[in-house]
Protein backbone atom coordinates (compact mmCIF):
# COMPACT_ATOMS: atom_id res chain seq x y z
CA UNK A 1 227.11 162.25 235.21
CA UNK A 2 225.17 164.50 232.70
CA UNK A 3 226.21 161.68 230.06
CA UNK A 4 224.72 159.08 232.42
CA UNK A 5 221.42 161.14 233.06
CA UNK A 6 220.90 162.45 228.93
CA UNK A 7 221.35 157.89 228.57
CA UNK A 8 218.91 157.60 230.86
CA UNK A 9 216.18 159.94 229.60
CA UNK A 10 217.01 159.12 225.66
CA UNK A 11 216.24 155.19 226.80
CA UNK A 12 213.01 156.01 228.57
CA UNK A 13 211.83 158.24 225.17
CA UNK A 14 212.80 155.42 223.34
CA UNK A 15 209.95 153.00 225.38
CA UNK A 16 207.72 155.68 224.82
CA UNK A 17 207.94 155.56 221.55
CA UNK A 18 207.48 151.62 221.57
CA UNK A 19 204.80 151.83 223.60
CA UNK A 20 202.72 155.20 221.89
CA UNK A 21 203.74 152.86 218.41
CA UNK A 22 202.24 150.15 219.76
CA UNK A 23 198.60 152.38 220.67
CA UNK A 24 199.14 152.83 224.10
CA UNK A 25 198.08 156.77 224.90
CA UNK A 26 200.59 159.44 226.44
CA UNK A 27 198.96 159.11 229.77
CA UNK A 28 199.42 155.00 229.91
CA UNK A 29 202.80 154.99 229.03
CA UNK A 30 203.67 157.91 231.40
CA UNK A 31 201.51 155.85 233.85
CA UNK A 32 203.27 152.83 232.88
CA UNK A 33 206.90 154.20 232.92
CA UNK A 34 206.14 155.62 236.76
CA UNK A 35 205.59 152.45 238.13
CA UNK A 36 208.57 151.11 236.45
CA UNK A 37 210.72 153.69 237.79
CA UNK A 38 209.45 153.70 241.44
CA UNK A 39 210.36 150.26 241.55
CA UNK A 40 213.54 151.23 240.28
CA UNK A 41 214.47 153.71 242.53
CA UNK A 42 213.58 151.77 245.27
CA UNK A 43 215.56 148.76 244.31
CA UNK A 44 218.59 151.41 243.66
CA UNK A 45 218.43 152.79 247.23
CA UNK A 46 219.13 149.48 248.86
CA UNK A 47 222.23 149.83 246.93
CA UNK A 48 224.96 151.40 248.26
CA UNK A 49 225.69 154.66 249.30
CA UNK A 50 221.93 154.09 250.61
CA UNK A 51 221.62 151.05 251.94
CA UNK A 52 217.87 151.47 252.78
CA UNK A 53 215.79 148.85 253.52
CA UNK A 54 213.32 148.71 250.74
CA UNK A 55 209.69 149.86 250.94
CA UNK A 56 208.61 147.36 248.35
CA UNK A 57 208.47 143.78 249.44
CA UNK A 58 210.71 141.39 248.07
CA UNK A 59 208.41 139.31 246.02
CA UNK A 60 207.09 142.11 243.91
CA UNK A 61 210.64 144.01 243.86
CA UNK A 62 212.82 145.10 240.42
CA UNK A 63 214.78 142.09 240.75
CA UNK A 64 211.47 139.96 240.40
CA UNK A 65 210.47 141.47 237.23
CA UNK A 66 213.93 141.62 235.43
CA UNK A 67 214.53 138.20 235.99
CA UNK A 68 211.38 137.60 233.76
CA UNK A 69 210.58 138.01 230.05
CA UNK A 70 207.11 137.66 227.90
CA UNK A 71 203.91 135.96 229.24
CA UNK A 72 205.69 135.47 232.19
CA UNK A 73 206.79 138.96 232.61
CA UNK A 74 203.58 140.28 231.36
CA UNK A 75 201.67 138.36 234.19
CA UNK A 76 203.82 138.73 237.25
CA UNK A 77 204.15 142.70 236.74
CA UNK A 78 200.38 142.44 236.59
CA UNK A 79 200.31 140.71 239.92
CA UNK A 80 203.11 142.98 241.15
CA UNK A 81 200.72 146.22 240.58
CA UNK A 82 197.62 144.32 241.86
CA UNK A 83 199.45 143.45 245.11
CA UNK A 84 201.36 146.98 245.69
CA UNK A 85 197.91 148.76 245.02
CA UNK A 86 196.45 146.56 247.95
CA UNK A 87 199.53 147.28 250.89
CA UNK A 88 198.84 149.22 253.35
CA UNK A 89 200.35 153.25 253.92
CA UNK A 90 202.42 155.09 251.01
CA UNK A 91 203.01 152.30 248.81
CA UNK A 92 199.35 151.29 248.75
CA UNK A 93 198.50 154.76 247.62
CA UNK A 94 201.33 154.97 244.92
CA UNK A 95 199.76 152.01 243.30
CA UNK A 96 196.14 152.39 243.99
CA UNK A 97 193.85 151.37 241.12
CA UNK A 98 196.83 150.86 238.46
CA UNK A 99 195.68 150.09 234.87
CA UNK A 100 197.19 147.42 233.58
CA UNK A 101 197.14 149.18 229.93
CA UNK A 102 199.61 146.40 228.12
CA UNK A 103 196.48 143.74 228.75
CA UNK A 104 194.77 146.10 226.50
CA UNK A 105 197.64 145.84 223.68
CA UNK A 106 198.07 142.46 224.51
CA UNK A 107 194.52 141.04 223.90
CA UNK A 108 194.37 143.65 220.68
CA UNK A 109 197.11 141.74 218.88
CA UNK A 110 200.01 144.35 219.15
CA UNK A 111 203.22 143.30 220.93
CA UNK A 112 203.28 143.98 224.93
């Protein structure tokens, strides 16, 4: 399991790393990376042993963004943030006012 979890970590510095290379500040990739894991975790726990329902509707679930690369990626995990930040309760609040900061490194030229 410590394998598994030192994988894990090493991966996520590596998108850091991407994404500080590409101009995006410590705090908008750390932003950026959150999101990405909450939706994460909350696709894993409908796995089993869990089996929980999941908090985040279907439409704007992990499985929704994986299945998409580029533009198209780009644009639905826009719409994914806009729409989470806008339920209602816990989720809502997770996602309140997220900043989009890949539209910045998108419209500047450097790869998103």
């Amino acid at each position: 399991m410590a394998n598994g979890s030192n994988q894990i970590v090493q991966k996520l510095w590596n998108y850091c790393n991407v994404l500080r290379d590409d101009g995006m500040s410590y705090g908008d990739y750390v932003e950026q990376l959150t999101y990405l894991l909450f939706l994460k975790m909350a696709d894993e726990r409908t796995k089993p042993p869990h089996n929980e329902p999941s908090a985040v509707p279907a439409e704007y679930s992990w499985p929704t963004l994986i299945k998409k690369d580029g533009d198209e990626l780009f644009d639905h995990y826009r719409h994914v943030l806009e729409k989470l930040g806008n339920e209602k309760g816990l989720l809502g609040l997770i996602f309140n006012s997220p900043r989009t900061s890949f539209r910045t490194l998108r419209s500047s030229g450097a790869s998103s």
